[in-house]
Structure formats: structure tokens, C-alpha cells
N, C-alpha and C. Protein backbone atom coordinates (compact mmCIF):
# COMPACT_ATOMS: atom_id res chain seq x y z
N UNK A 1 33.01 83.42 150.86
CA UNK A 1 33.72 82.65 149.86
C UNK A 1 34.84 81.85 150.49
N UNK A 2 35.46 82.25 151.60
CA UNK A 2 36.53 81.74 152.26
C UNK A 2 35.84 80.70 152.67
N UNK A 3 35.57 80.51 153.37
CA UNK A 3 34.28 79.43 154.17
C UNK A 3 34.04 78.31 153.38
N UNK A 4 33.66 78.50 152.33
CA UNK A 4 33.12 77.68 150.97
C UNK A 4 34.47 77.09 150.66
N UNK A 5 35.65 77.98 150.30
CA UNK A 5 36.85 77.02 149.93
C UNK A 5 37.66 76.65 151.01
N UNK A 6 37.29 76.48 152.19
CA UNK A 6 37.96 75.91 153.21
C UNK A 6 37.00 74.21 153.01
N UNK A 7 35.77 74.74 152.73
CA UNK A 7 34.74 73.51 153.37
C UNK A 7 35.12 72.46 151.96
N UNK A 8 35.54 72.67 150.44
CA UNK A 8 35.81 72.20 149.64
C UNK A 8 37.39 71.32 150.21
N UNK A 9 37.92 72.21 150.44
CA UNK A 9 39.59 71.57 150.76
C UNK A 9 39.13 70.51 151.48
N UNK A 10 38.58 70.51 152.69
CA UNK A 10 38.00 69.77 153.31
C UNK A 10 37.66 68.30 153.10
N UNK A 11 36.15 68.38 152.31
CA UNK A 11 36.00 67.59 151.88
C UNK A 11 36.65 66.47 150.70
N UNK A 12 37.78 67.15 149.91
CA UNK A 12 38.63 66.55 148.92
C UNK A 12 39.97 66.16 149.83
N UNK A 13 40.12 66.28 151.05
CA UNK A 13 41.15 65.79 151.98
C UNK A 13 40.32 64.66 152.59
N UNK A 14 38.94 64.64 152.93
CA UNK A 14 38.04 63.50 153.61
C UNK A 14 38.51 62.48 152.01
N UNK A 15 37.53 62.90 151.37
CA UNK A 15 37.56 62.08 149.91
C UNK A 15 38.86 60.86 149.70
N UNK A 16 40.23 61.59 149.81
CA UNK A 16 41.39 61.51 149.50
C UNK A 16 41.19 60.25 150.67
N UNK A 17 41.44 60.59 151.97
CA UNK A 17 41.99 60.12 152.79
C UNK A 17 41.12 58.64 152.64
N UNK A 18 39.62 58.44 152.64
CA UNK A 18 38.88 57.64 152.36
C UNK A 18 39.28 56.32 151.07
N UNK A 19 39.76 56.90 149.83
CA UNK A 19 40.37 56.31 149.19
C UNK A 19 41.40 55.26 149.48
N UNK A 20 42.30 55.98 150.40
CA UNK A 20 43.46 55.55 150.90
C UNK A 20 43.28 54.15 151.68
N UNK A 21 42.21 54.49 152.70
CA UNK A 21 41.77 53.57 153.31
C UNK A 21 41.05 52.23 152.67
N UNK A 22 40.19 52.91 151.69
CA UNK A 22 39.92 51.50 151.08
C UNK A 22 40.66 50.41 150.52
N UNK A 23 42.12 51.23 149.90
CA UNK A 23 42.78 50.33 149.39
C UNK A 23 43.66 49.47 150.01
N UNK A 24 43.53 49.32 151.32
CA UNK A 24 44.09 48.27 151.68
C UNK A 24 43.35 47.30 152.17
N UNK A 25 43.73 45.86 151.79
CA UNK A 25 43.22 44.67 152.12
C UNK A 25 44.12 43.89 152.87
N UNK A 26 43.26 43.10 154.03
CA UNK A 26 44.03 42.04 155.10
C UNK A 26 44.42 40.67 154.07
N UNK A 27 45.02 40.07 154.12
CA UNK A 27 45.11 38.99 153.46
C UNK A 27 45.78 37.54 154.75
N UNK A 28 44.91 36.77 154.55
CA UNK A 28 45.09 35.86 155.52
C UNK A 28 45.29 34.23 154.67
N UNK A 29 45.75 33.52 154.82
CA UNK A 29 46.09 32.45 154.69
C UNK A 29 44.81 31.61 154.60
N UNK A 30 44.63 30.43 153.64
CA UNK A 30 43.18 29.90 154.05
C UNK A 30 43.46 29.23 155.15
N UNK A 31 42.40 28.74 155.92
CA UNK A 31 42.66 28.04 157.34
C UNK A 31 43.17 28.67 158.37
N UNK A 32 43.88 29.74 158.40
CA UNK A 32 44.08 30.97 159.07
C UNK A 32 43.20 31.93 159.82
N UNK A 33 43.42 31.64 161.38
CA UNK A 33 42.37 32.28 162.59
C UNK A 33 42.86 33.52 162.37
N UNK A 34 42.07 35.12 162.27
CA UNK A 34 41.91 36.31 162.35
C UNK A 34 42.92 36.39 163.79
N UNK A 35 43.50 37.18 164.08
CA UNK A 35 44.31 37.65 165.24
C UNK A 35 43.79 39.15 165.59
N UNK A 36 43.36 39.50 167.04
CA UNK A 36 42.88 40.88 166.52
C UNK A 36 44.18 41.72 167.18
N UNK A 37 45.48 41.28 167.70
CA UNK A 37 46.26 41.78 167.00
C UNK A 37 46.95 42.38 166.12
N UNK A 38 46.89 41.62 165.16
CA UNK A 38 47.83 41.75 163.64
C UNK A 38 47.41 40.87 162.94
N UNK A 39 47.38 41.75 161.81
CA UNK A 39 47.08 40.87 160.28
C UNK A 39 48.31 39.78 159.64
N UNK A 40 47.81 38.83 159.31
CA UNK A 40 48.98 37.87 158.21
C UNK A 40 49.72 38.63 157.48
N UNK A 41 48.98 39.32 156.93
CA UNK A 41 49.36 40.46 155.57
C UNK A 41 48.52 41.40 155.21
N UNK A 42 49.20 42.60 154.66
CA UNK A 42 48.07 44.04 154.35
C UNK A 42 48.78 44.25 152.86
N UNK A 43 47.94 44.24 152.34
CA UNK A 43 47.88 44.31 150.43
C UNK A 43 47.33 46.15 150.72
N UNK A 44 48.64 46.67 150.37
CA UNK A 44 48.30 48.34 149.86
C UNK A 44 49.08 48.54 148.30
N UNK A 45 47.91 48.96 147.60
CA UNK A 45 48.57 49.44 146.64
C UNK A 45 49.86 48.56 146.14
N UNK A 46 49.31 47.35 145.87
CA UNK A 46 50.23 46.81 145.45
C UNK A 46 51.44 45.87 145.79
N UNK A 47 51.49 46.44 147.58
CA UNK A 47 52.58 45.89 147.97
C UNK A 47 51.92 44.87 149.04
N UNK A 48 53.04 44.05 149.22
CA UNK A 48 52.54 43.30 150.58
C UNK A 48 53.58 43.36 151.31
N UNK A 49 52.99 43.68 152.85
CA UNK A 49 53.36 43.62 153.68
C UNK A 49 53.18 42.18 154.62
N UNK A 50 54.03 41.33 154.72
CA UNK A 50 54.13 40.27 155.34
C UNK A 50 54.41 40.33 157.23
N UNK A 51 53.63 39.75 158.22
CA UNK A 51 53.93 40.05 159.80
C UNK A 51 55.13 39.11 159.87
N UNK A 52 55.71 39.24 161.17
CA UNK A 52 56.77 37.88 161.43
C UNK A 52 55.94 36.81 161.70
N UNK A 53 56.85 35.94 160.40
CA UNK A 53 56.34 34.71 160.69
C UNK A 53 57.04 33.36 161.48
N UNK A 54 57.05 32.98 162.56
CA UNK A 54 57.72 31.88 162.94
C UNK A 54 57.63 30.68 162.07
N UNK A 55 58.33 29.29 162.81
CA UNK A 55 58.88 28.48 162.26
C UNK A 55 57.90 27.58 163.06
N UNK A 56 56.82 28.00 162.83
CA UNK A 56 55.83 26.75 163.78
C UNK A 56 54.60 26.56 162.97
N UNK A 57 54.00 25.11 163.43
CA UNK A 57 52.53 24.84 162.94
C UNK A 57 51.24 25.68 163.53
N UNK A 58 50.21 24.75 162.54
CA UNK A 58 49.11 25.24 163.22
C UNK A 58 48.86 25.37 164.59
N UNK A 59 49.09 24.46 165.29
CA UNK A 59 48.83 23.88 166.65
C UNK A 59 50.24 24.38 167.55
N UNK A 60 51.15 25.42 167.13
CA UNK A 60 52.06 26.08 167.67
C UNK A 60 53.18 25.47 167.74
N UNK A 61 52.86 24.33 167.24
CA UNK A 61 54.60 23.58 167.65
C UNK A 61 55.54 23.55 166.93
N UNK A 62 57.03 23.91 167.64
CA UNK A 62 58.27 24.03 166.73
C UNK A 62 58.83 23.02 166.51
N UNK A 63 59.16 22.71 164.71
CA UNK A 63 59.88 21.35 164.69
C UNK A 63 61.19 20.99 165.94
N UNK A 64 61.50 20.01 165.82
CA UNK A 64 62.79 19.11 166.47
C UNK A 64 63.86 19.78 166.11
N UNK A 65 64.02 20.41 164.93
CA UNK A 65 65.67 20.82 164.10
C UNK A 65 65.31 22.31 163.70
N UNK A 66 66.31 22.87 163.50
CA UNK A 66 66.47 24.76 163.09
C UNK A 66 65.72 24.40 161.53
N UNK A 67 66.50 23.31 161.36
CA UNK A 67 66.09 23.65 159.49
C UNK A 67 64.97 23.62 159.30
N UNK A 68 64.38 22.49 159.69
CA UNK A 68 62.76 22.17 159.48
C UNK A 68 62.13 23.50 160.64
N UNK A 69 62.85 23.81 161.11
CA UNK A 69 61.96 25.72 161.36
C UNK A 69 62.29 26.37 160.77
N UNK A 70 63.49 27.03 160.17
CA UNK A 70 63.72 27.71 159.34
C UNK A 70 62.57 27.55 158.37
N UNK A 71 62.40 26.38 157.59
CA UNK A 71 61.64 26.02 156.27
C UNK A 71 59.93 25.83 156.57
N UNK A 72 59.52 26.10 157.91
CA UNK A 72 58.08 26.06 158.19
C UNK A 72 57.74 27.93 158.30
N UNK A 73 58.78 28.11 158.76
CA UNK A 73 58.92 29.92 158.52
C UNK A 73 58.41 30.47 157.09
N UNK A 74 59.11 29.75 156.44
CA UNK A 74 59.33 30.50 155.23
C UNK A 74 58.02 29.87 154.19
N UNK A 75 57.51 28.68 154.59
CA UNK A 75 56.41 27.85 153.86
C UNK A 75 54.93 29.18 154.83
N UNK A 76 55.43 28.94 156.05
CA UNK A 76 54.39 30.26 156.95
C UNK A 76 54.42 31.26 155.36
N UNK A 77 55.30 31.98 155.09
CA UNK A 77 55.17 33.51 154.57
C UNK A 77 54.75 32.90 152.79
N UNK A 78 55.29 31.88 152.54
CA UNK A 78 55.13 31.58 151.54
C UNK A 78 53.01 31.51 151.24
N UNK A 79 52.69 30.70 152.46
CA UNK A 79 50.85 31.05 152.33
C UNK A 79 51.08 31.88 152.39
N UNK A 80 51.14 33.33 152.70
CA UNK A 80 50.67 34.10 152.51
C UNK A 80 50.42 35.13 151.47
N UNK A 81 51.57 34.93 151.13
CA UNK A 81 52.30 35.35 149.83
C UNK A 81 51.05 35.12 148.60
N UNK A 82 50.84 33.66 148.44
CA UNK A 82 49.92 32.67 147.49
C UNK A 82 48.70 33.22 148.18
N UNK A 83 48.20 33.82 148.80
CA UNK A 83 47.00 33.94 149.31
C UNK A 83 46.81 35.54 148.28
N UNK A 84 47.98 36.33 148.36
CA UNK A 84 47.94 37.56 147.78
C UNK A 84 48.33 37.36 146.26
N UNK A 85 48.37 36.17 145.90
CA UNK A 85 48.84 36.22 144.17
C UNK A 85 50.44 36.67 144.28
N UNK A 86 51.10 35.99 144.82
CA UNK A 86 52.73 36.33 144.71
C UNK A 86 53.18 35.24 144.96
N UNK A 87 54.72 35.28 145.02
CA UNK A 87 55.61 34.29 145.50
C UNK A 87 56.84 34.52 145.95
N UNK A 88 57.85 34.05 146.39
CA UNK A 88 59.04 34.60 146.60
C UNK A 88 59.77 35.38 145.07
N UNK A 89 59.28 34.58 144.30
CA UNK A 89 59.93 35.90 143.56
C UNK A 89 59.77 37.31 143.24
N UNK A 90 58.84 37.90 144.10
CA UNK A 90 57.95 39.02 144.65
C UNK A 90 58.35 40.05 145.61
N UNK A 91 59.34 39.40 146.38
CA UNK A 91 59.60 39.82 147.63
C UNK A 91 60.97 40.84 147.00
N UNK A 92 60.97 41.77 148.12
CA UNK A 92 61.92 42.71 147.97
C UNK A 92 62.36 43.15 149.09
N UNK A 93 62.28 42.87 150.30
CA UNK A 93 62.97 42.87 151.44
C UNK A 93 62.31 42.13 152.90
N UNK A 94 63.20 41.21 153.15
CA UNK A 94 63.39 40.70 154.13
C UNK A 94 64.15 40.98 155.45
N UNK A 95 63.50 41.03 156.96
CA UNK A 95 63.79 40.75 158.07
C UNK A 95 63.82 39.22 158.74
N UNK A 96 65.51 39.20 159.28
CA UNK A 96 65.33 37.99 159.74
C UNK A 96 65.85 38.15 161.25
N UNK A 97 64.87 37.88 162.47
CA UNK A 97 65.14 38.05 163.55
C UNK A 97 65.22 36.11 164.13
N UNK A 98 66.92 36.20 164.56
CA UNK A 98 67.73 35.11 165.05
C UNK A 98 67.53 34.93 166.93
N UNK A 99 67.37 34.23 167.76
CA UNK A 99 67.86 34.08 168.73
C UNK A 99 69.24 33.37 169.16
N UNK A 100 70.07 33.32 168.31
CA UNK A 100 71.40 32.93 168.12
C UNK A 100 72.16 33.08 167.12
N UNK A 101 73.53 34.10 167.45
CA UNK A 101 74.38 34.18 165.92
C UNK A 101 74.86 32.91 165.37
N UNK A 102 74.60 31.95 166.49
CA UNK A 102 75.37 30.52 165.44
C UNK A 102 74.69 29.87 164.75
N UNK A 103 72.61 30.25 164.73
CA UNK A 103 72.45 29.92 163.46
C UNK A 103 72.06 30.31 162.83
N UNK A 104 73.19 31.45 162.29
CA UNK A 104 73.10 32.46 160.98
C UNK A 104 73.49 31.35 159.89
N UNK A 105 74.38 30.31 159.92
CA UNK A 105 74.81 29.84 158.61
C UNK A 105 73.84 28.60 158.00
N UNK A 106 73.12 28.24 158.81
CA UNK A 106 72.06 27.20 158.63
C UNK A 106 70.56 28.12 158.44
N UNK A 107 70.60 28.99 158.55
CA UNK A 107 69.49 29.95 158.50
C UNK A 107 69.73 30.22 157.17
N UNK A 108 71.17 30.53 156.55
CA UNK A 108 71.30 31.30 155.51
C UNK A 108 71.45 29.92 154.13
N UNK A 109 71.61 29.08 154.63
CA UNK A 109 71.80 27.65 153.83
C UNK A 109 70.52 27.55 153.08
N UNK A 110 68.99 27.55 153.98
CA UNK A 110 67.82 27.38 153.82
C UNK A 110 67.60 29.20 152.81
N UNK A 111 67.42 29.57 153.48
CA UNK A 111 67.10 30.63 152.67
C UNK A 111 67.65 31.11 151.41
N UNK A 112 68.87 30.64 151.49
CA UNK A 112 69.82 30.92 150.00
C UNK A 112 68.69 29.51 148.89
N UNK A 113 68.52 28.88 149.29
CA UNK A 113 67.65 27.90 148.45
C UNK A 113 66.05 27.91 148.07
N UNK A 114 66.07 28.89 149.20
CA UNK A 114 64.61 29.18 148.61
C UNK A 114 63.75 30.17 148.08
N UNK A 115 64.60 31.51 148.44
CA UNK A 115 64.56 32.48 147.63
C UNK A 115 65.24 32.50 146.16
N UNK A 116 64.73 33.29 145.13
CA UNK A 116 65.39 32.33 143.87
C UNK A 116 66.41 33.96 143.86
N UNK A 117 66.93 33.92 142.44
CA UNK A 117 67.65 35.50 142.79
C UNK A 117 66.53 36.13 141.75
N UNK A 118 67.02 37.54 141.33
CA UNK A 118 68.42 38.55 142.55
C UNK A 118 67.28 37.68 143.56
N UNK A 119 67.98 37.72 144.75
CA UNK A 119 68.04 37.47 146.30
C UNK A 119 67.51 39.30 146.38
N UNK A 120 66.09 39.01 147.48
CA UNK A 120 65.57 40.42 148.31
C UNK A 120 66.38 41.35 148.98
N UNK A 121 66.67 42.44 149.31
CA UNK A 121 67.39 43.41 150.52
C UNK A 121 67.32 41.99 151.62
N UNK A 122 68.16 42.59 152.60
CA UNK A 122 67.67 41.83 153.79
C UNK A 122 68.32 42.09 154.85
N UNK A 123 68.05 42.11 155.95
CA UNK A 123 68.42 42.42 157.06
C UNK A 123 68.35 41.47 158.10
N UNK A 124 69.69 41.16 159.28
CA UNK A 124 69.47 39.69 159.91
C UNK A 124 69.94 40.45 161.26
N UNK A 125 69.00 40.12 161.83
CA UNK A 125 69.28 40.82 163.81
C UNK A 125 69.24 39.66 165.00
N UNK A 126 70.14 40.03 165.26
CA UNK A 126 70.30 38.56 167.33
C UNK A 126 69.30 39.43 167.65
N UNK A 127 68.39 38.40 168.29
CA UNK A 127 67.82 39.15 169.27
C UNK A 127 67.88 38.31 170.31
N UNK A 128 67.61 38.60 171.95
CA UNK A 128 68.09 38.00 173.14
C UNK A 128 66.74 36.88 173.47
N UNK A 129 65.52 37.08 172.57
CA UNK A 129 64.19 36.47 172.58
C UNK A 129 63.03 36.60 171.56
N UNK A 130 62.17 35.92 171.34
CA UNK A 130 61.49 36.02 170.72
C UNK A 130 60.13 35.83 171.28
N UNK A 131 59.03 36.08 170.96
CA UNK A 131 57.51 36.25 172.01
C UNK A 131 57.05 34.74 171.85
N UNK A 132 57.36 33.91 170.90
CA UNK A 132 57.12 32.36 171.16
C UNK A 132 58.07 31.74 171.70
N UNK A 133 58.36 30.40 171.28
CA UNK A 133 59.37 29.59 171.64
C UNK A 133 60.46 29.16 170.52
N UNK A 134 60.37 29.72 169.73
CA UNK A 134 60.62 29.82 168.70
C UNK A 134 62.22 30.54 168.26
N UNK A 135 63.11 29.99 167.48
CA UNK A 135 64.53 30.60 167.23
C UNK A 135 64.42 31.24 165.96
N UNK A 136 63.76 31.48 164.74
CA UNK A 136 63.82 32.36 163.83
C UNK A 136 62.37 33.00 163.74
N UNK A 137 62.38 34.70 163.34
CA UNK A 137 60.64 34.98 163.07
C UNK A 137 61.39 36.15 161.96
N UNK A 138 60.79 35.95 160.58
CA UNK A 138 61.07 36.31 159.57
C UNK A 138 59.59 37.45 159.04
N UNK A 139 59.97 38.59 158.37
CA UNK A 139 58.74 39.30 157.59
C UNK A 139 59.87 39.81 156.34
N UNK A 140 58.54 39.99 155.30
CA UNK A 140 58.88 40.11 154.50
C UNK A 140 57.63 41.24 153.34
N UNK A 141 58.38 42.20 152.63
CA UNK A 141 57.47 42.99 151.78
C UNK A 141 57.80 42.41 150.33
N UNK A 142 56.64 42.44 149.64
CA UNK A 142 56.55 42.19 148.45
C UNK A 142 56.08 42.74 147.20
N UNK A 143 56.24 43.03 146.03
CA UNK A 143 55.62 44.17 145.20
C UNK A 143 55.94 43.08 143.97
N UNK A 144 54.71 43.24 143.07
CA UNK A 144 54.18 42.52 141.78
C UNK A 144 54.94 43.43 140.78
């Protein structure tokens, strides 16, 4: 009998765990190349999880000015967002990783305008680099 309710637990922990797994979906941007890296976004249960998104085009290139990166950043997370049925008014916490504290106030100019309120949690970090060429890479979670 032990045997039998070990092999039950078992299987309702497989079951369980299986569930779990199904419910998450990749969500990618249309026109958007698969990375086998990292996903655009993972839709669990509701939430989205947004990757960092830089301030660059298709073809990798960073505008001329912070702002017009700042605002290709945020148009980046914004597909994705619209790809999952959301929008910034969705979002509930933001990371914003800077390669310079001096442009926290032009970073925060753009973003104060495009997030609507309440305004998301958020969190803003220097960092000494970023893996592109790129001066802002922003993620963001979202819940409907």
C-alpha cells in the first residue's frame, strides 16, 4: 500500500509540475528573429515578463541622441507588450540599467511621459557597460 501511495504522490507532482510548464508562453514581437538565448517575453500566468530591451533598431543601430534611444527602448518593450495584449498601463515594475548617472534626468524626462500613472515600481542602476553599444537597456513585468 505504501508503494501505491508513494507512486500516486508521484504522479500528481509529475501532473502538477506539467501544468506549470504548459502555462507559459514565449511572446515575440511580429518581425522578431527567435534568439536561442532569451525570449522577448514569457507570458506565465498572467504576467509578463519583459527581457532588456535596448534603444536600438532592427538592424542594431543606436539613434544619434539619448532621447531618440531612450524612446526606441521603450517603443522595443512597448511591441512586446502589444504582442501579449497589454500596454504600459500594465506594467508594474521596471528596471532601468544606465551607462551614465548624467543621463538619469533625460532618461527620466522620456519615461515620466510615457508611462501614464500611478507610474510602475522601478529601479535605476549605473552600470560601467552594457553587452551592446548601447547607453540605456530597460525590462519590465507586467500583469492584466
Amino acid at each position: 500500500m505504501r508503494k501505491a501511495s508513494i507512486a500516486i504522490v508521484a504522479l500528481i507532482a509529475l501532473c502538477a509540475s506539467l501544468a506549470l510548464v504548459a502555462d507559459k508562453r514565449v511572446v515575440r514581437p511580429k518581425g522578431a528573429q527567435p534568439n536561442a538565448g532569451w525570449s522577448h517575453g514569457l507570458l506565465v500566468d498572467g504576467t509578463l515578463y519583459v527581457s532588456g530591451m535596448a534603444g536600438e533598431d532592427a538592424a542594431g543601430k543606436i539613434p544619434a541622441t539619448f532621447d531618440a534611444e531612450m524612446k526606441l527602448a521603450l517603443s522595443n518593450i512597448s511591441a512586446v507588450l502589444n504582442e501579449a495584449g497589454m500596454s504600459f498601463a500594465d506594467v508594474v515594475s521596471v528596471q532601468v540599467y544606465l551607462t551614465n548617472a548624467s543621463l538619469f534626468d533625460a532618461m527620466n524626462t522620456v519615461y515620466k511621459a510615457t508611462l501614464p500613472d500611478p507610474k510602475p515600481t522601478r529601479t535605476t542602476v549605473i552600470v560601467s557597460r552594457l553587452v551592446g553599444p548601447g547607453h540605456v537597456e530597460i525590462t519590465v513585468t507586467a500583469r492584466k
